[in-house]
N, C-alpha and C. Protein backbone atom coordinates (compact mmCIF):
# COMPACT_ATOMS: atom_id res chain seq x y z
N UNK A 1 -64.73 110.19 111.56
CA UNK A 1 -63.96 110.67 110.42
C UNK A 1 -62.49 110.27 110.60
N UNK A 2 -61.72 109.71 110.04
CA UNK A 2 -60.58 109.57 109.83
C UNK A 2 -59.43 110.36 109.85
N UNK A 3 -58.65 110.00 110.72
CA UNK A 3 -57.90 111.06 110.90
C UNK A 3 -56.40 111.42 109.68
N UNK A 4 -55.46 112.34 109.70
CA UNK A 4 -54.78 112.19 108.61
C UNK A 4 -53.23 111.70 109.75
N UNK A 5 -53.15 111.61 110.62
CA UNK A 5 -51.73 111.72 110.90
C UNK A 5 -51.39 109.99 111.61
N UNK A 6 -49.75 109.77 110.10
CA UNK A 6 -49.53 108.76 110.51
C UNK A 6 -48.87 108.15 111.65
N UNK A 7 -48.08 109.62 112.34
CA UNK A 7 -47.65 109.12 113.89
C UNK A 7 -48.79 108.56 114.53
N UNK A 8 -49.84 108.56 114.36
CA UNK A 8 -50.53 108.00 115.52
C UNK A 8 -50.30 106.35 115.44
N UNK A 9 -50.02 105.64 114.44
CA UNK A 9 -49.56 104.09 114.60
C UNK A 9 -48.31 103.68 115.22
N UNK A 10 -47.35 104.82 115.12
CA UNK A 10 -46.55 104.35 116.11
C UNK A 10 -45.63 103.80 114.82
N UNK A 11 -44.28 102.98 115.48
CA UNK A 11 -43.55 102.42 114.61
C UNK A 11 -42.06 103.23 114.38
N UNK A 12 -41.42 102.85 113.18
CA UNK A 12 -40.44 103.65 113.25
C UNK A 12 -40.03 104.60 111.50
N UNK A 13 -39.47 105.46 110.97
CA UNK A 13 -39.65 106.08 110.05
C UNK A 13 -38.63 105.10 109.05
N UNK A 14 -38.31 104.39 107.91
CA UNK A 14 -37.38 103.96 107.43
C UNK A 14 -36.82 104.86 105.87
N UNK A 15 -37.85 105.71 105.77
CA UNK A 15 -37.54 106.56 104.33
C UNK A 15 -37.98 107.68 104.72
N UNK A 16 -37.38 108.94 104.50
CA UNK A 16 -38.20 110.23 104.43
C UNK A 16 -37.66 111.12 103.23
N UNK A 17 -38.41 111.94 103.03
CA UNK A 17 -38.41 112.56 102.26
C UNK A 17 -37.75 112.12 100.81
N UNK A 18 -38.54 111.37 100.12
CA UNK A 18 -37.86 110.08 98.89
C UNK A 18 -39.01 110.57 97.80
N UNK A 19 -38.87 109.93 96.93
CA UNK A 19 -40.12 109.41 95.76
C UNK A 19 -40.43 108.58 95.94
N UNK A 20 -42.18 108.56 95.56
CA UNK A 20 -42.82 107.11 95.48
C UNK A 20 -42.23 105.93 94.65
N UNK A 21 -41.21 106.11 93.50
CA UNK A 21 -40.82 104.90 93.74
C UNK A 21 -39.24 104.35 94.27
N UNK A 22 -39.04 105.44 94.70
CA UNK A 22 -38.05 105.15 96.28
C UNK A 22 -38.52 104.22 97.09
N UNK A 23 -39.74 104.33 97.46
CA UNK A 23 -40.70 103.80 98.77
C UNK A 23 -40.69 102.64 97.80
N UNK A 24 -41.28 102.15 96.57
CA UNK A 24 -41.75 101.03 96.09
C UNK A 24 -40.32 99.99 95.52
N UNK A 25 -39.74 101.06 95.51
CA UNK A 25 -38.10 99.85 95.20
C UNK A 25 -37.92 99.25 96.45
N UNK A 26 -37.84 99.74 97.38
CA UNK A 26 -37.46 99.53 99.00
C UNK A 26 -38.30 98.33 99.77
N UNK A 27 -39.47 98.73 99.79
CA UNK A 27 -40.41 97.93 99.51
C UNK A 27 -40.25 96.15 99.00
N UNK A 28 -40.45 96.43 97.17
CA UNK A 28 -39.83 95.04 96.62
C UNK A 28 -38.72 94.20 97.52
N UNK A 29 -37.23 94.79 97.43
CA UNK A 29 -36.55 94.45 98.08
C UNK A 29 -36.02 93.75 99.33
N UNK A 30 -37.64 94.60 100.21
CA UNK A 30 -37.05 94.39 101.82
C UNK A 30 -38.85 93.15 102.03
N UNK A 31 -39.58 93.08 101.04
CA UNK A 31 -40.91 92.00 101.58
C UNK A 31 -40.60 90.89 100.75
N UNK A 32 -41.61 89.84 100.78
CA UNK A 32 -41.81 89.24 99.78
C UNK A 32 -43.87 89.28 99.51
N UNK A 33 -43.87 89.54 100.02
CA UNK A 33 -45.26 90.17 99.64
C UNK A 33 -45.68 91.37 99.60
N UNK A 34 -46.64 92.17 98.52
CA UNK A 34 -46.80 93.39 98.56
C UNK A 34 -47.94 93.61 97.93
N UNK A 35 -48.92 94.86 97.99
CA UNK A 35 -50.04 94.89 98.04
C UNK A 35 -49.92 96.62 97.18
N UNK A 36 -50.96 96.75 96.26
CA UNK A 36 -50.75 98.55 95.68
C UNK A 36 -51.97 98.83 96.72
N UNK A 37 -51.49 100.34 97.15
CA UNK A 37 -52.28 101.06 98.05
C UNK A 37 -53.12 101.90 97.55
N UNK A 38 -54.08 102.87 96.79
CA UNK A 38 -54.19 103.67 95.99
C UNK A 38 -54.21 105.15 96.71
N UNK A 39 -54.24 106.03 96.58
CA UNK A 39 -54.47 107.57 97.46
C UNK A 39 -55.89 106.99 98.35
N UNK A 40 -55.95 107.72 99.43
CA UNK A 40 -57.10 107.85 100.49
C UNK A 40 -57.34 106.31 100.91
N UNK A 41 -56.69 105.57 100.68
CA UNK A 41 -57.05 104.06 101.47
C UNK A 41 -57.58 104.20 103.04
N UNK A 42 -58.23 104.02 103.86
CA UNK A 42 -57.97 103.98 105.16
C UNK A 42 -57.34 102.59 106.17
N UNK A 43 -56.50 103.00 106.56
CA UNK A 43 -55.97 101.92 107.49
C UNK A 43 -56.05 102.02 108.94
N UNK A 44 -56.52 101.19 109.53
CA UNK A 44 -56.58 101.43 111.26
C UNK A 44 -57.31 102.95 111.76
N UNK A 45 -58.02 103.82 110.87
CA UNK A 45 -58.44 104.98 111.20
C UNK A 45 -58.09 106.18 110.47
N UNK A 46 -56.91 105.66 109.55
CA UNK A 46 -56.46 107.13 109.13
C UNK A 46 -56.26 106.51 107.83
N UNK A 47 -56.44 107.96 107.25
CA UNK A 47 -56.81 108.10 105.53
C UNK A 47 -54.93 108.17 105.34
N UNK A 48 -55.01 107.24 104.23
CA UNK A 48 -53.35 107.09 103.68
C UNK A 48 -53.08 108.59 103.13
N UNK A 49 -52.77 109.22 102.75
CA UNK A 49 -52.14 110.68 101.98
C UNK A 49 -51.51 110.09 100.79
N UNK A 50 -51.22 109.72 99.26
CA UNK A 50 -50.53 109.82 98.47
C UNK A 50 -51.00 110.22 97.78
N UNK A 51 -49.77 110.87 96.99
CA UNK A 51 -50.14 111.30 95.27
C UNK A 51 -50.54 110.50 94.10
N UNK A 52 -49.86 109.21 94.67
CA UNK A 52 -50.29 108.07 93.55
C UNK A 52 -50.13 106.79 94.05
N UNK A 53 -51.06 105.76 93.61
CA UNK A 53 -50.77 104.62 94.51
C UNK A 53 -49.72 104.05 94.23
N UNK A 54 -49.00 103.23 95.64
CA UNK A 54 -47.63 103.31 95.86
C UNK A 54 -47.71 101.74 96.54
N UNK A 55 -46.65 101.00 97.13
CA UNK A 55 -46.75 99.97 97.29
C UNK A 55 -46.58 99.41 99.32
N UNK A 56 -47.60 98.82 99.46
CA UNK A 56 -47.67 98.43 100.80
C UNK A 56 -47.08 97.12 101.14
N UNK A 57 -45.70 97.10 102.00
CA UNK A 57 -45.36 95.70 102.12
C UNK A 57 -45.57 94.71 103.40
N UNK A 58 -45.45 93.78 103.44
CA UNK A 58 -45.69 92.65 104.40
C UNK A 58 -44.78 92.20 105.11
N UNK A 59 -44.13 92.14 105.98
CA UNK A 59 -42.94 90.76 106.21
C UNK A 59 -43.64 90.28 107.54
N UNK A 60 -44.27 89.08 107.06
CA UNK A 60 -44.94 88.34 107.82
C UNK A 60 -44.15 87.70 108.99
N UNK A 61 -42.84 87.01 109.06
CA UNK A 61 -42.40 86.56 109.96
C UNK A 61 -42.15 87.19 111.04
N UNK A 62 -42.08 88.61 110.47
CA UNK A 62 -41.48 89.59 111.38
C UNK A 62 -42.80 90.36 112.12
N UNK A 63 -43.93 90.36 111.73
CA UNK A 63 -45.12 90.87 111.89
C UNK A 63 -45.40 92.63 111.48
N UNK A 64 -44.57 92.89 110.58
CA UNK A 64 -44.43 93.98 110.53
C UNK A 64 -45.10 94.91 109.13
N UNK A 65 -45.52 96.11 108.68
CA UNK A 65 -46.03 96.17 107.31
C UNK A 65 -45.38 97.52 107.35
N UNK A 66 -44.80 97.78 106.06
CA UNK A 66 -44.11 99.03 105.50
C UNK A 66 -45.26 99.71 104.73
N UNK A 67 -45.34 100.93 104.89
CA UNK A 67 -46.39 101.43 105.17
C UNK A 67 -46.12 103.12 104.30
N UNK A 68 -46.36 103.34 103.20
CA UNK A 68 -45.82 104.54 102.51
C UNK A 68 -47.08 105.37 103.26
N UNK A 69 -46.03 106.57 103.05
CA UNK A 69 -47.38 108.08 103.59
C UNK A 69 -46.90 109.47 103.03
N UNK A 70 -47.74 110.34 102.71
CA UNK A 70 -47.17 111.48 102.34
C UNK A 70 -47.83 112.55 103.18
N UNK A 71 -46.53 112.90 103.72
CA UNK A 71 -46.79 114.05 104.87
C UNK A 71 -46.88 115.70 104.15
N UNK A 72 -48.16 116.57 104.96
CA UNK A 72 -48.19 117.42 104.52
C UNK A 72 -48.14 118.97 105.10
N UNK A 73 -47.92 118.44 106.64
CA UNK A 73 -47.88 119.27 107.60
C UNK A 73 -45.99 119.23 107.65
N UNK A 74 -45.82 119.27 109.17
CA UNK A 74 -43.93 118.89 109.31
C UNK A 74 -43.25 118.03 108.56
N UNK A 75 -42.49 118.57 108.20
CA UNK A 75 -41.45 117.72 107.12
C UNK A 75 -42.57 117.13 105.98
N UNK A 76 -42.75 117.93 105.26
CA UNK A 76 -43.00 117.21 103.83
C UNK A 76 -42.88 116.54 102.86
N UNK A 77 -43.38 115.15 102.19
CA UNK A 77 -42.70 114.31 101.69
C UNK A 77 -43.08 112.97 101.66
N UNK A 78 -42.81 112.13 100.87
CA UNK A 78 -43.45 110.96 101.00
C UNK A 78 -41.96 110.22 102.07
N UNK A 79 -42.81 108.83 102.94
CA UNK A 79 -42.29 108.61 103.75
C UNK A 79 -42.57 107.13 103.76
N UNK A 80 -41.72 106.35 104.05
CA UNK A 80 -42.15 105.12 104.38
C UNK A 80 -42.11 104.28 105.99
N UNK A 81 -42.64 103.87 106.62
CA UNK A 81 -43.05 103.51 108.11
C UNK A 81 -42.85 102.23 108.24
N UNK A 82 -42.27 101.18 109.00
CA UNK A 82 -42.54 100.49 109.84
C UNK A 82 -43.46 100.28 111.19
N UNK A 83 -44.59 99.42 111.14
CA UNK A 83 -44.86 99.34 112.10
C UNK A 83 -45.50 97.66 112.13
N UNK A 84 -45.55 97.63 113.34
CA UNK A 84 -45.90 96.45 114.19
C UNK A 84 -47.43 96.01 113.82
N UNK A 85 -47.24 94.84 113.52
CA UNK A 85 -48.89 94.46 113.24
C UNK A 85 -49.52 93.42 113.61
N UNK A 86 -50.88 93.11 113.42
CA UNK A 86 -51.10 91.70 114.25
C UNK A 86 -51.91 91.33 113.40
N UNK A 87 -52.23 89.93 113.51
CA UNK A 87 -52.66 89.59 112.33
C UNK A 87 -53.92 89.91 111.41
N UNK A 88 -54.90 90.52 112.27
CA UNK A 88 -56.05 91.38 112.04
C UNK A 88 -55.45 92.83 111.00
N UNK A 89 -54.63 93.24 111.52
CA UNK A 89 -53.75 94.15 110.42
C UNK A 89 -52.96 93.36 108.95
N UNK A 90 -52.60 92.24 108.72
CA UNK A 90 -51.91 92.01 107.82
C UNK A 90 -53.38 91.24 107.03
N UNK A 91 -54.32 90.69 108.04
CA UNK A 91 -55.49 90.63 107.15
C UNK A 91 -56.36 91.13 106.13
N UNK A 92 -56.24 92.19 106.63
CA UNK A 92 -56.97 94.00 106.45
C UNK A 92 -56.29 94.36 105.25
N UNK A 93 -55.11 93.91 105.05
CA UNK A 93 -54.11 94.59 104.31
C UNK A 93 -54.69 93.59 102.97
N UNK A 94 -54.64 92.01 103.14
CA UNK A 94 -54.46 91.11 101.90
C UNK A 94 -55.83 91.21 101.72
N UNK A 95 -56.82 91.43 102.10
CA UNK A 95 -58.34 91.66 101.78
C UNK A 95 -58.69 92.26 101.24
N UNK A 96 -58.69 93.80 101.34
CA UNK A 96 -58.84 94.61 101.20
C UNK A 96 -57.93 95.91 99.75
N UNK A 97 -56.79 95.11 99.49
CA UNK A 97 -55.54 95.80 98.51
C UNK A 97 -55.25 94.56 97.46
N UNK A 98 -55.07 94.92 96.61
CA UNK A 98 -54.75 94.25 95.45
C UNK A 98 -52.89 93.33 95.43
N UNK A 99 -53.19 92.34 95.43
CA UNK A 99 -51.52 91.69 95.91
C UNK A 99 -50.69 92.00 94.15
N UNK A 100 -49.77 92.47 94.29
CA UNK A 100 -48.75 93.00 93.41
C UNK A 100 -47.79 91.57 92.99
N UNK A 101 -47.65 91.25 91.72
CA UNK A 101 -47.28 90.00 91.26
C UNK A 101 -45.55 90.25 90.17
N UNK A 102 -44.63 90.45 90.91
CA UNK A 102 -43.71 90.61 89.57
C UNK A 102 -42.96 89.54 89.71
């Protein structure tokens, strides 16, 4: 069963406590690729948390994927994550999620 907590990936926090489209402006801005996430996605083991699907980004050179979450335990709030990925993760991501075209 999937767990809910996104500390367990590790990484670092870059938004807290924002709106989803806080997270999805930020997002645009800081990838050039991006993917819509919808509520309950699972990634690496754990069920995503949102209220509404929100936007998952890429920056490939950097190996890294921004990663929205909405926390419901400590500090409440939608949140956006950095973390470290390999390419089996950025795979997972373009396979699996719908690529976002503006």
């Amino acid at each position: 069963m999937p767990s809910c907590c996104v500390n367990n990936l590790g990484g670092k926090v870059l938004l807290m406590g924002v709106t989803p489209k806080e997270v999805n402006d930020y997002v645009r801005k800081h990838c050039k690729e991006y993917y819509e996430m919808p509520p309950g996605f699972v990634f690496k083991g754990i069920r995503m948390l949102l209220a509404s699907p929100m936007l998952v980004g890429i920056q490939n050179k950097k190996k890294k994927i921004l990663l929205p979450f909405t926390k419901r335990c400590a500090n409440p709030g939608t949140m956006l994550f950095e973390i470290a990925a390999k390419d089996d993760d950025l795979d997972f991501i373009r396979n699996n999620l719908v690529r976002v075209q503006e």
